[in-house]
C-alpha atoms as a PDB file:
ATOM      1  CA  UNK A   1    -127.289  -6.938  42.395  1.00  0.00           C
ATOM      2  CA  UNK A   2    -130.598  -6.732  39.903  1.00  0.00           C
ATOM      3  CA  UNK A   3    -130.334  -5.183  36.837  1.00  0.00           C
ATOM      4  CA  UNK A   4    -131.586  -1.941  36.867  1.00  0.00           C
ATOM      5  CA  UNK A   5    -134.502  -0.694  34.316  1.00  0.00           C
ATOM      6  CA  UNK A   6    -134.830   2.262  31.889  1.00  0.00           C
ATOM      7  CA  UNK A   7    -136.753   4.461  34.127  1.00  0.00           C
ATOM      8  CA  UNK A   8    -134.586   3.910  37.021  1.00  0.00           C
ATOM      9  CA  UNK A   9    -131.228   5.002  35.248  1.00  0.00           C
ATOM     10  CA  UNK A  10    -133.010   7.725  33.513  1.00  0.00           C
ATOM     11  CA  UNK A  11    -132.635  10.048  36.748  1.00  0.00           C
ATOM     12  CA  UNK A  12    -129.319   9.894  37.322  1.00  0.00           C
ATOM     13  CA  UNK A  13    -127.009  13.123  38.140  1.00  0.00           C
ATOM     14  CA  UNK A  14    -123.978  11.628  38.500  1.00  0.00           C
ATOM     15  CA  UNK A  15    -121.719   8.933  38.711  1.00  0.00           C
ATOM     16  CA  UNK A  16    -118.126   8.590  39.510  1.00  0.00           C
ATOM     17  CA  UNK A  17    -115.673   5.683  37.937  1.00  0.00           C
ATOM     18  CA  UNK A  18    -112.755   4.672  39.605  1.00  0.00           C
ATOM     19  CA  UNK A  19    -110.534   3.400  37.316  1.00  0.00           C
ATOM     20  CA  UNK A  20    -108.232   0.326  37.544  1.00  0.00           C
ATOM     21  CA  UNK A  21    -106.640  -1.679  35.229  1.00  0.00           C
ATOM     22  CA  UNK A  22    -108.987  -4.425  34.900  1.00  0.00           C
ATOM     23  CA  UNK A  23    -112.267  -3.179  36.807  1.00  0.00           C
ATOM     24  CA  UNK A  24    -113.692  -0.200  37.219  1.00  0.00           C
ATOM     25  CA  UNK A  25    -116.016   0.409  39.820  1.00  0.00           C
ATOM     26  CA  UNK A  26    -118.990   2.826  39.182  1.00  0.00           C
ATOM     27  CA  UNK A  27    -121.283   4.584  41.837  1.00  0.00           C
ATOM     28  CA  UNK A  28    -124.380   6.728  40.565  1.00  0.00           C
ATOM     29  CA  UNK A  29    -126.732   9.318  42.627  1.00  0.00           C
ATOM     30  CA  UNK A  30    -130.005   9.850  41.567  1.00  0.00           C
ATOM     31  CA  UNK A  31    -131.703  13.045  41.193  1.00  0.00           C
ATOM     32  CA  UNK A  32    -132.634  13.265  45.371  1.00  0.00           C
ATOM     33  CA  UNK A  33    -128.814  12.708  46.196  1.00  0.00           C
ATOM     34  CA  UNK A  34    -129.317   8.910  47.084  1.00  0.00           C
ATOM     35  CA  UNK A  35    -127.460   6.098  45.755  1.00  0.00           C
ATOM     36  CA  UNK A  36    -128.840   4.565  42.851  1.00  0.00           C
ATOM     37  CA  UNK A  37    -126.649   2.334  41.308  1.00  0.00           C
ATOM     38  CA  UNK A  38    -123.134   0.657  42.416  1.00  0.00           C
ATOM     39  CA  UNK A  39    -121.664  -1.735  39.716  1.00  0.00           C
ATOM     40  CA  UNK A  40    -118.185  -3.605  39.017  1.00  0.00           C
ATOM     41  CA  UNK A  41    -117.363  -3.546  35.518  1.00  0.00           C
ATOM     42  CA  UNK A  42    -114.401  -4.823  33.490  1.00  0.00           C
ATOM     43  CA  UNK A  43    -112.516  -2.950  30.723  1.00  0.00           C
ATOM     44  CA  UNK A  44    -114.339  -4.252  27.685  1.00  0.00           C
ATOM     45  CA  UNK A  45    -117.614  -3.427  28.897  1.00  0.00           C
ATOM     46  CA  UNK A  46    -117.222  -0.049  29.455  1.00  0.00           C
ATOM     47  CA  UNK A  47    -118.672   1.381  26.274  1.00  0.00           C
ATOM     48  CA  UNK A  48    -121.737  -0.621  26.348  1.00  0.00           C
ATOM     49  CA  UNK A  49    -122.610  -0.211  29.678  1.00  0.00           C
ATOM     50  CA  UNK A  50    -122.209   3.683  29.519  1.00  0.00           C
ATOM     51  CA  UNK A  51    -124.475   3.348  26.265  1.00  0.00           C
ATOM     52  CA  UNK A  52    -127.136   2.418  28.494  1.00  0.00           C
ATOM     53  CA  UNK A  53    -126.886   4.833  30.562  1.00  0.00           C
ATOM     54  CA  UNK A  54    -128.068   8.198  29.968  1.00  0.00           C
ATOM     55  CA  UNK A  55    -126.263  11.884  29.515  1.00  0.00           C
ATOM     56  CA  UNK A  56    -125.234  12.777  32.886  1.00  0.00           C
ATOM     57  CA  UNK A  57    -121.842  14.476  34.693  1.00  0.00           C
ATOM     58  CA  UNK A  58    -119.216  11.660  34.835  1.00  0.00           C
ATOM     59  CA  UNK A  59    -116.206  11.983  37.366  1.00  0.00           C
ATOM     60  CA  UNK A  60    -113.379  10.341  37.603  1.00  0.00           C
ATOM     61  CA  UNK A  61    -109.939  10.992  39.333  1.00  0.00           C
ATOM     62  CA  UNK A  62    -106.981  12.148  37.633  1.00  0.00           C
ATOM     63  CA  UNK A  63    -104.576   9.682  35.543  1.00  0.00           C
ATOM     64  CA  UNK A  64    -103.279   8.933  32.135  1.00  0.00           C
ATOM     65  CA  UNK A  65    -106.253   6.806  31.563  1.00  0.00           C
ATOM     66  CA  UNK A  66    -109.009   9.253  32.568  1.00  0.00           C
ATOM     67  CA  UNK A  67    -108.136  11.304  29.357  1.00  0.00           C
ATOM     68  CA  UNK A  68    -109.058   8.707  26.994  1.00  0.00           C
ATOM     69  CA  UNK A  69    -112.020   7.386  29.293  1.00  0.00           C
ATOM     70  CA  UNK A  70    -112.973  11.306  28.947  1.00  0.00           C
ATOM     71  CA  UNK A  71    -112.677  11.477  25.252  1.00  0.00           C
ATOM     72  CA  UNK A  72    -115.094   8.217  24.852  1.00  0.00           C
ATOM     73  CA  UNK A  73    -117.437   9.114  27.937  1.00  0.00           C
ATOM     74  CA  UNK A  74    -117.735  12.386  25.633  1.00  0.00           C
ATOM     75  CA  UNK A  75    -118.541  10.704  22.472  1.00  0.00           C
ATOM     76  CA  UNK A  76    -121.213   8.732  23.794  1.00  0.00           C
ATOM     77  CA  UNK A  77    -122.643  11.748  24.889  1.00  0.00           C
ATOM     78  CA  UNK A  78    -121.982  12.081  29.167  1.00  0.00           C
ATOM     79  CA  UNK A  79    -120.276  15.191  30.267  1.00  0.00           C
ATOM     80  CA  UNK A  80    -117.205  13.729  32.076  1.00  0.00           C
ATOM     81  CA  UNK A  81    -115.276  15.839  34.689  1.00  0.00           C
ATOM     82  CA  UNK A  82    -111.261  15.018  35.352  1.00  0.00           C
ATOM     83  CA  UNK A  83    -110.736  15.882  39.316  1.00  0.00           C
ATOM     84  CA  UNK A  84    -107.016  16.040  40.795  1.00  0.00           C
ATOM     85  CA  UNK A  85    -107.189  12.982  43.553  1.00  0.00           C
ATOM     86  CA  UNK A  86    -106.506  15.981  45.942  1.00  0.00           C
ATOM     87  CA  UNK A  87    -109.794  17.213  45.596  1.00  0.00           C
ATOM     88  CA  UNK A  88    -111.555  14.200  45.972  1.00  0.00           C
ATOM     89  CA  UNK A  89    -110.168  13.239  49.490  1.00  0.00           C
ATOM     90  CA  UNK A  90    -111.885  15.651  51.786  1.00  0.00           C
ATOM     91  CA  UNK A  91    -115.031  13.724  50.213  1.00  0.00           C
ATOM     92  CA  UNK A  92    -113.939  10.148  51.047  1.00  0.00           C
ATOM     93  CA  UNK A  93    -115.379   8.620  53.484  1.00  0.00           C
ATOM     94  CA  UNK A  94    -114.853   5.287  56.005  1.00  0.00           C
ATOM     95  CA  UNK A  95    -112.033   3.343  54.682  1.00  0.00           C
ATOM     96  CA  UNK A  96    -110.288   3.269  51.337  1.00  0.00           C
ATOM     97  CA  UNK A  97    -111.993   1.020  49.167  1.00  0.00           C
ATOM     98  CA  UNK A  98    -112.901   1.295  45.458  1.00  0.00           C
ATOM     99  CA  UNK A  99    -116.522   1.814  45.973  1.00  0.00           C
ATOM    100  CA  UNK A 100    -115.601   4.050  48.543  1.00  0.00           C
ATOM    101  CA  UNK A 101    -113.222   6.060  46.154  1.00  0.00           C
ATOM    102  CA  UNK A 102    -115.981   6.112  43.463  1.00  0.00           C
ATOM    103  CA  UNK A 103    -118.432   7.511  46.266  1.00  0.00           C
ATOM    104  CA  UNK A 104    -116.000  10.365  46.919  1.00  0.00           C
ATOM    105  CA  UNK A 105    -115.375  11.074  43.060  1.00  0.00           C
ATOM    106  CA  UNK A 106    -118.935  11.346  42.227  1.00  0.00           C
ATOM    107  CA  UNK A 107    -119.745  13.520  45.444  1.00  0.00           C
ATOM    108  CA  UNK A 108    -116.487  15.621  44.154  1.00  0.00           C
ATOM    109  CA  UNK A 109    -117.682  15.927  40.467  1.00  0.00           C
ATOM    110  CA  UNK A 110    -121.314  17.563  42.401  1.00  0.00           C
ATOM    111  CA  UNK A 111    -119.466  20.702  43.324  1.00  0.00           C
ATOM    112  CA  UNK A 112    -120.236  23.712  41.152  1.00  0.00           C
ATOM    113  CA  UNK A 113    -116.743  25.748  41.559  1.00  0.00           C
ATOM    114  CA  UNK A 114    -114.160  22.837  41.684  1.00  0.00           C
ATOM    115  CA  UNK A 115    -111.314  22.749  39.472  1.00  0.00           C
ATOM    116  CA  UNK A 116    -110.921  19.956  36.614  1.00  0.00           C
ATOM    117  CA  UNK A 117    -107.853  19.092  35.186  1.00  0.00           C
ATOM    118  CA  UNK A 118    -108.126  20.474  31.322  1.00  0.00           C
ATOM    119  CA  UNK A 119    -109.038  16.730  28.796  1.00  0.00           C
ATOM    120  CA  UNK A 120    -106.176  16.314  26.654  1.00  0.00           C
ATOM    121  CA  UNK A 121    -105.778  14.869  23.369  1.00  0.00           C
ATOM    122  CA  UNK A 122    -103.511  11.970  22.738  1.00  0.00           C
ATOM    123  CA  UNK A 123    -100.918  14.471  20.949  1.00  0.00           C
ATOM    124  CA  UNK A 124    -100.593  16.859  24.040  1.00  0.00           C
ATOM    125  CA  UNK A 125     -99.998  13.667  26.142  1.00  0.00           C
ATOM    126  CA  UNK A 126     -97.668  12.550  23.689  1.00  0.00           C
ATOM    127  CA  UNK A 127     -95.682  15.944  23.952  1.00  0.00           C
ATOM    128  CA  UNK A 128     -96.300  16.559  27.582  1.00  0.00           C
ATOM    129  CA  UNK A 129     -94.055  12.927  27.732  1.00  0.00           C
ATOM    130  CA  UNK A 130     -91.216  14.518  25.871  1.00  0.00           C
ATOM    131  CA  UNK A 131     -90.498  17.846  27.612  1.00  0.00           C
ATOM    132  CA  UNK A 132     -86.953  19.342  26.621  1.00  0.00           C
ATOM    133  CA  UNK A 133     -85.610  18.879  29.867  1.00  0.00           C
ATOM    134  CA  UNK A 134     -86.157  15.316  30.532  1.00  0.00           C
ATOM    135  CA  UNK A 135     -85.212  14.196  27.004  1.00  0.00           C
ATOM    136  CA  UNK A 136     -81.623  16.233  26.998  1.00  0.00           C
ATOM    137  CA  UNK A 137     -80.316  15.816  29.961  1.00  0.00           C
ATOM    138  CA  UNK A 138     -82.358  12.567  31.321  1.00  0.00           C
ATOM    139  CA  UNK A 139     -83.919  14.474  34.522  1.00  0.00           C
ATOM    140  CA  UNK A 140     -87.486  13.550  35.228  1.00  0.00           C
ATOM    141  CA  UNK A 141     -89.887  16.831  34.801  1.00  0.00           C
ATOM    142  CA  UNK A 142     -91.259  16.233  38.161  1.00  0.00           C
ATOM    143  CA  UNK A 143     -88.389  18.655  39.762  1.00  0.00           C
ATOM    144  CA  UNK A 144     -86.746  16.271  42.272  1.00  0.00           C
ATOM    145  CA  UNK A 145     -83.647  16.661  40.011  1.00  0.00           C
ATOM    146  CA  UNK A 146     -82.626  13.119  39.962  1.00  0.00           C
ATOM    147  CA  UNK A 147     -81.206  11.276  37.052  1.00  0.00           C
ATOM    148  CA  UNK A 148     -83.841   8.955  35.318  1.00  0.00           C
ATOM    149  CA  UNK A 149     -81.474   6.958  32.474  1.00  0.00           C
ATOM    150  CA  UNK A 150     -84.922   5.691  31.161  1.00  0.00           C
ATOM    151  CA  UNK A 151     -86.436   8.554  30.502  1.00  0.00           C
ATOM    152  CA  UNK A 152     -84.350   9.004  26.920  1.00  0.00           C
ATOM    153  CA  UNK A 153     -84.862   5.135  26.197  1.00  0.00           C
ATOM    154  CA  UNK A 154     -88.560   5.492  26.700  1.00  0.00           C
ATOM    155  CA  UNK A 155     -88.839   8.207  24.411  1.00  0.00           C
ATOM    156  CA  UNK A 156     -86.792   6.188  21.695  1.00  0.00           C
ATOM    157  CA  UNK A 157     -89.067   3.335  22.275  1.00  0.00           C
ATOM    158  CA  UNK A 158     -92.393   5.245  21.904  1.00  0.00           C
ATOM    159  CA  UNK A 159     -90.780   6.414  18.662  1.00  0.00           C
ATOM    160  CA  UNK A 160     -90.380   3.067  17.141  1.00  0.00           C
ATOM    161  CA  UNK A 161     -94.112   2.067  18.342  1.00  0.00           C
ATOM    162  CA  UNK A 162     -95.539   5.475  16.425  1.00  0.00           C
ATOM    163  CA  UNK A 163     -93.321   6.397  14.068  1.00  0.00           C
ATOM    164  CA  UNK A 164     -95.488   8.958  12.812  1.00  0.00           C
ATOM    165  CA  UNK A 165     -96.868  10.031  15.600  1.00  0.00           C
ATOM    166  CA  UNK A 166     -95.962  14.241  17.652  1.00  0.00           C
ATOM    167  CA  UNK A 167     -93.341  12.013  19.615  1.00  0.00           C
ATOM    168  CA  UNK A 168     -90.856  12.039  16.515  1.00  0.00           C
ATOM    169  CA  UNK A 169     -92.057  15.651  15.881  1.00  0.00           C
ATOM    170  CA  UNK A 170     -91.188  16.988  19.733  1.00  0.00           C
ATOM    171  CA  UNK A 171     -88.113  15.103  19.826  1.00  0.00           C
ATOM    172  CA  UNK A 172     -86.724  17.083  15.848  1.00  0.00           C
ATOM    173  CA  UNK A 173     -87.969  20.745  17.490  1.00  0.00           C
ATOM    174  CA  UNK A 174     -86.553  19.819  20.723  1.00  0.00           C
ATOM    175  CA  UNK A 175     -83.127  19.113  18.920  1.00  0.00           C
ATOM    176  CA  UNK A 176     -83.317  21.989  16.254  1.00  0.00           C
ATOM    177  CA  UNK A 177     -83.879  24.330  19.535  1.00  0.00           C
ATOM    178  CA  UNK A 178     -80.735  23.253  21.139  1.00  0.00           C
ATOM    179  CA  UNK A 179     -78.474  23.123  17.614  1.00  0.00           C
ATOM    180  CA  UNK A 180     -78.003  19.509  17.554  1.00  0.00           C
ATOM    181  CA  UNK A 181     -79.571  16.648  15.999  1.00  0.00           C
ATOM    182  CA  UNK A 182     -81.363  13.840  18.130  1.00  0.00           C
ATOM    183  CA  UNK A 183     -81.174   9.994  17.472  1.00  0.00           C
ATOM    184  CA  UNK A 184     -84.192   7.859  17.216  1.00  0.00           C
ATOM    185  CA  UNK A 185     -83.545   6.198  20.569  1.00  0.00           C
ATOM    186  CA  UNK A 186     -83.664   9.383  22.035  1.00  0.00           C
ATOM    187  CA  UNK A 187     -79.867   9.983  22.700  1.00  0.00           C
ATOM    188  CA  UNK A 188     -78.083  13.137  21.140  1.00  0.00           C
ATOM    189  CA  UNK A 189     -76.255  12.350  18.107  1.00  0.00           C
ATOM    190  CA  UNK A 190     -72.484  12.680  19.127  1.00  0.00           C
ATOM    191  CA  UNK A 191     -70.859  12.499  15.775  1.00  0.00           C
ATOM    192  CA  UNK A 192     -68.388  15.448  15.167  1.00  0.00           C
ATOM    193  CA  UNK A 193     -70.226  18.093  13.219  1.00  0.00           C
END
């Protein structure tokens, strides 16, 4: 596909990313509702191809990764928009394909009375990870009640990769709420008080 210039780009409304882990695929609509740009880009070059583009509404589905893309897209001056993949599916259409998802998100991200998920700093991720529940009694916070032995380890681990980071923080007020003190892996401390 040819580059596209300056004065092409410059009417842009929208675009919608779908991220992957290596690639993310991009879809634009102009000002008239058509389609005027459809790029592949990798990971690296995300910054400076969103630097060339100018200040417009950026969606993107739902996912740990969408609140840091959010948090750049937002420095660099775009006004990104976090949609919960359930409200981009009514919008998708012909088969599932990343162009086809991007489509759908950008389409989605159009709609004046949708509801975004909230952009969260990397501390409120950091302490939605360690809710009370699934750090004491190792029961994943997504309700279906079944044991998840990892979940304690995982906590431990993040821990020892930011030691001074709200992890350490949520797991001390987490054990100071229940009386007891927690290890740094994560584990309650069972020495005899």
């Amino acid at each position: 596909m040819k580059a596209r210039t300056t004065a092409e780009t410059a009417r842009l409304a929208v675009i919608g990313v779908d991220i992957g882990k290596e690639v993310f695929h991009l879809v634009a609509f102009d000002t008239d509702g058509k389609i005027a740009l459809r790029k592949k880009i990798r990971r690296l070059s995300f910054a400076d191809t969103f630097e060339q583009l100018p200040p417009c509404i950026v969606g993107m589905e739902a996912c740990l990764s969408a609140h840091f893309v959010s948090r750049k897209l937002r420095a660099l001056g775009h006004e990104p928009r976090i949609i919960p993949a359930l409200y981009v599916k009514p919008f998708l259409k012909g088969q599932k394909n990343d162009y086809n998802d991007a489509e759908a998100i950008a389409e989605a991200a159009l709609r004046p009375n949708l509801r975004i998920v909230q952009e969260k700093s990397q501390d409120q991720l950091d302490l939605q990870a360690f809710s009370s529940r699934a750090v004491t009694t190792g029961v994943a916070p997504n309700g279906d009640n079944q044991p998840d032995p990892c979940l304690s380890h995982r906590a431990g681990y993040r821990c020892q990769v930011w030691p001074t980071c709200s992890a350490q923080l949520a797991l001390r007020h987490i054990g100071e709420q229940e009386g007891r003190d927690l290890a740094t892996d994560g584990q309650p401390d069972r020495r005899p008080l």
